[in-house]
Protein backbone atom coordinates (compact mmCIF):
# COMPACT_ATOMS: atom_id res chain seq x y z
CA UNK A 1 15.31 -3.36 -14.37
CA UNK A 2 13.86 -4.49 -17.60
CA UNK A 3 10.24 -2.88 -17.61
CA UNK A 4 7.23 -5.42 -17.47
CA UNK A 5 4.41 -2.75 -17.71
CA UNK A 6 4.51 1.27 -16.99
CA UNK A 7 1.69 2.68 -14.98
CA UNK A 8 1.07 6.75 -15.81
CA UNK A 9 -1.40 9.00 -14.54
CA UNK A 10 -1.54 12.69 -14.67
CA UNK A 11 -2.46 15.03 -11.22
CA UNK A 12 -2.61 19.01 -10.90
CA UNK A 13 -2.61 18.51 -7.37
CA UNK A 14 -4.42 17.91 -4.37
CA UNK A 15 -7.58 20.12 -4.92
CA UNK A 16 -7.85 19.00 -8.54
CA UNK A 17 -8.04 15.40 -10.45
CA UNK A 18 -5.97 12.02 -10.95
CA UNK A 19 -6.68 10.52 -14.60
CA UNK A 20 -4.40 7.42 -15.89
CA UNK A 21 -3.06 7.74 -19.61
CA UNK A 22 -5.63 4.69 -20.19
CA UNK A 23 -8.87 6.70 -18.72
CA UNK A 24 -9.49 3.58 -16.14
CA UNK A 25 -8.81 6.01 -13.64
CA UNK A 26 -10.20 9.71 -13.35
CA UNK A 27 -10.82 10.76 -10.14
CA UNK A 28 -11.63 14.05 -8.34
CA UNK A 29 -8.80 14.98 -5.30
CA UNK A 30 -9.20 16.59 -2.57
CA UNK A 31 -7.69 17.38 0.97
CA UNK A 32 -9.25 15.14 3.38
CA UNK A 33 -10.76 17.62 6.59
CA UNK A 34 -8.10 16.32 8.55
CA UNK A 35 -5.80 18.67 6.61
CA UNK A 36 -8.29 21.62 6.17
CA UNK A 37 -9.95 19.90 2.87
CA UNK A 38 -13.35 19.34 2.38
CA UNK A 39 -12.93 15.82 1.98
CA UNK A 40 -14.95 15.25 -1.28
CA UNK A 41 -12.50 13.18 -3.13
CA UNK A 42 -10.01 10.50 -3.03
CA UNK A 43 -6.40 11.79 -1.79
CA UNK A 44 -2.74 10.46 -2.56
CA UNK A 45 -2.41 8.65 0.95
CA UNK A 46 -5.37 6.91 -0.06
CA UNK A 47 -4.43 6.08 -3.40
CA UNK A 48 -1.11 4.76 -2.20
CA UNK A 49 -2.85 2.60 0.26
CA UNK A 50 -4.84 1.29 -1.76
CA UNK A 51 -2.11 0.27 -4.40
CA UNK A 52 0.41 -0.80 -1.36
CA UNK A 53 -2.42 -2.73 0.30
CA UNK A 54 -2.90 -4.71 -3.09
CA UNK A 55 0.53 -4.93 -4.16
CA UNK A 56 1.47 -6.62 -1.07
CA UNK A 57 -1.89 -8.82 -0.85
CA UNK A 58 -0.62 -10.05 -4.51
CA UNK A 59 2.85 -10.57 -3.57
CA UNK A 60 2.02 -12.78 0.16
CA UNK A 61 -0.11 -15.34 -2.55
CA UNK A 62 3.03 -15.61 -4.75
CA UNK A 63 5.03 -16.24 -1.07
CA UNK A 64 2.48 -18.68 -0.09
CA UNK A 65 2.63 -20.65 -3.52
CA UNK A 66 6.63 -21.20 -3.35
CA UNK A 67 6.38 -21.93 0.57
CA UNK A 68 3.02 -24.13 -0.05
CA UNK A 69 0.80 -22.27 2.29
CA UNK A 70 -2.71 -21.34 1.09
CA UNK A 71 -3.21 -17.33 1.63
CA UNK A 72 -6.23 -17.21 0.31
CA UNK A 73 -8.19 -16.28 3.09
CA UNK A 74 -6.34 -13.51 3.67
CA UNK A 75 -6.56 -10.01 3.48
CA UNK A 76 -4.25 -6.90 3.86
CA UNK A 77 -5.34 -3.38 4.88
CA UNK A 78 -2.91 -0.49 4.34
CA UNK A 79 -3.13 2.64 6.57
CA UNK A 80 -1.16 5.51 5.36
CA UNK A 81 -0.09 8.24 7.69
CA UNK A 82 0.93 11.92 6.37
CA UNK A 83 2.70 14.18 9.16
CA UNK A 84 5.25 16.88 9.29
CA UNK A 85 8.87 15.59 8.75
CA UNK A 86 11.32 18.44 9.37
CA UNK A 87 10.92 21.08 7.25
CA UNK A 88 8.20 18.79 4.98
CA UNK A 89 6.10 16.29 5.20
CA UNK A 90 6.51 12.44 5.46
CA UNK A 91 4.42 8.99 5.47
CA UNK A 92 4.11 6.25 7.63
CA UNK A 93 2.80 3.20 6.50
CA UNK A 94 0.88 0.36 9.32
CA UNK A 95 0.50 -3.00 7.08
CA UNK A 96 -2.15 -4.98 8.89
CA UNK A 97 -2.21 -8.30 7.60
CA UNK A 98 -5.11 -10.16 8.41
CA UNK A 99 -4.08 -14.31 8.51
CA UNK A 100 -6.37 -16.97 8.92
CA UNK A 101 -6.24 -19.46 11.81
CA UNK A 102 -4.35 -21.94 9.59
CA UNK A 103 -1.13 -19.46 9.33
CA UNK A 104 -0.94 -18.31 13.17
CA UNK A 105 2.18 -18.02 14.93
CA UNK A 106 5.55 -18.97 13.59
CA UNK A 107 4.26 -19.34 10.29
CA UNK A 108 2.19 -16.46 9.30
CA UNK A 109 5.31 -14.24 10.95
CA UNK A 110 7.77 -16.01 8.49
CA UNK A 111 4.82 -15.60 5.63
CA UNK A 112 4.26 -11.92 5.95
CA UNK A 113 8.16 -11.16 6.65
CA UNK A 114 9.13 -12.11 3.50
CA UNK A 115 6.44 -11.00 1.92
CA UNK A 116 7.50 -7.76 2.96
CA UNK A 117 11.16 -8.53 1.23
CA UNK A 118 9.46 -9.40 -1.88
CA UNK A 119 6.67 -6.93 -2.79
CA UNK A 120 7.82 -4.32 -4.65
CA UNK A 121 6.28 -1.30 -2.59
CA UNK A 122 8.02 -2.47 0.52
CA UNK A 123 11.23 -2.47 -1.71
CA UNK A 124 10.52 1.06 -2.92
CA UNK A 125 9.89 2.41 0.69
CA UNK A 126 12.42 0.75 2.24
CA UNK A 127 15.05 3.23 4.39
CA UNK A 128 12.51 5.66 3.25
CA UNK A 129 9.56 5.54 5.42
CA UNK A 130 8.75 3.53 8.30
CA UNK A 131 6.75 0.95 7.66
CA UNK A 132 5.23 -1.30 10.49
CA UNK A 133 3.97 -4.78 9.83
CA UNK A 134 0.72 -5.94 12.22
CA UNK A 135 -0.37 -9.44 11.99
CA UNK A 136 -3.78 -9.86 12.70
């Protein structure tokens, strides 16, 4: 892969703080109460939500523009799931895409499948973590 752009931030962990190399992001981190935290900062499930949520909202427009179908009126929510895996942990992502009337059925299916083959978070987690895909 020939490298486009390189993202780095900097954590010391779940009860501490997330800070990009550019300073655009600095954020306090904590463990939501869920998991025994006192909630009062962002978490990594969130941030990868948020980032997968976007990611794949940005790769269904460039979908829609090669299969000429206008996307956008739509919106993608991410939920990210963290539960014991073994002897760890591992996620579970639920991809609700939210489609507007004009890509029901057939079409928003075929839109938001290979969406799912192009966006390069679904690539990354694929065989890796289950990821289900809700149309909405």
């Amino acid at each position: 892969m020939d490298a486009l752009y390189t993202a780095a931030a900097t954590a010391n962990g779940r009860e501490g703080r997330a800070v990009s190399s550019d300073g655009r992001l600095d954020l306090p981190l904590a463990m939501p109460p869920a998991l025994g935290g006192n909630g009062k900062g962002t978490n990594p499930e969130q941030l990868f939500a948020a980032g997968y949520a976007a990611c794949f909202a940005s790769a269904m427009a460039a979908v829609g523009r090669e299969m000429k179908l206008d996307t956008k009126d739509a919106s993608v929510t991410a939920e990210v799931s963290i539960g014991k895996d073994g002897d760890g942990f591992g996620l579970a992502v639920v991809m609700r895409v939210e489609l507007p009337d004009s890509l029901a059925g057939e079409t928003g299916q075929k839109l938001v499948e290979a969406t799912h083959a192009y966006c390069p978070y679904s690539k990354a987690t694929r065989g890796n973590i289950d990821v289900e895909l809700v149309i909405e």
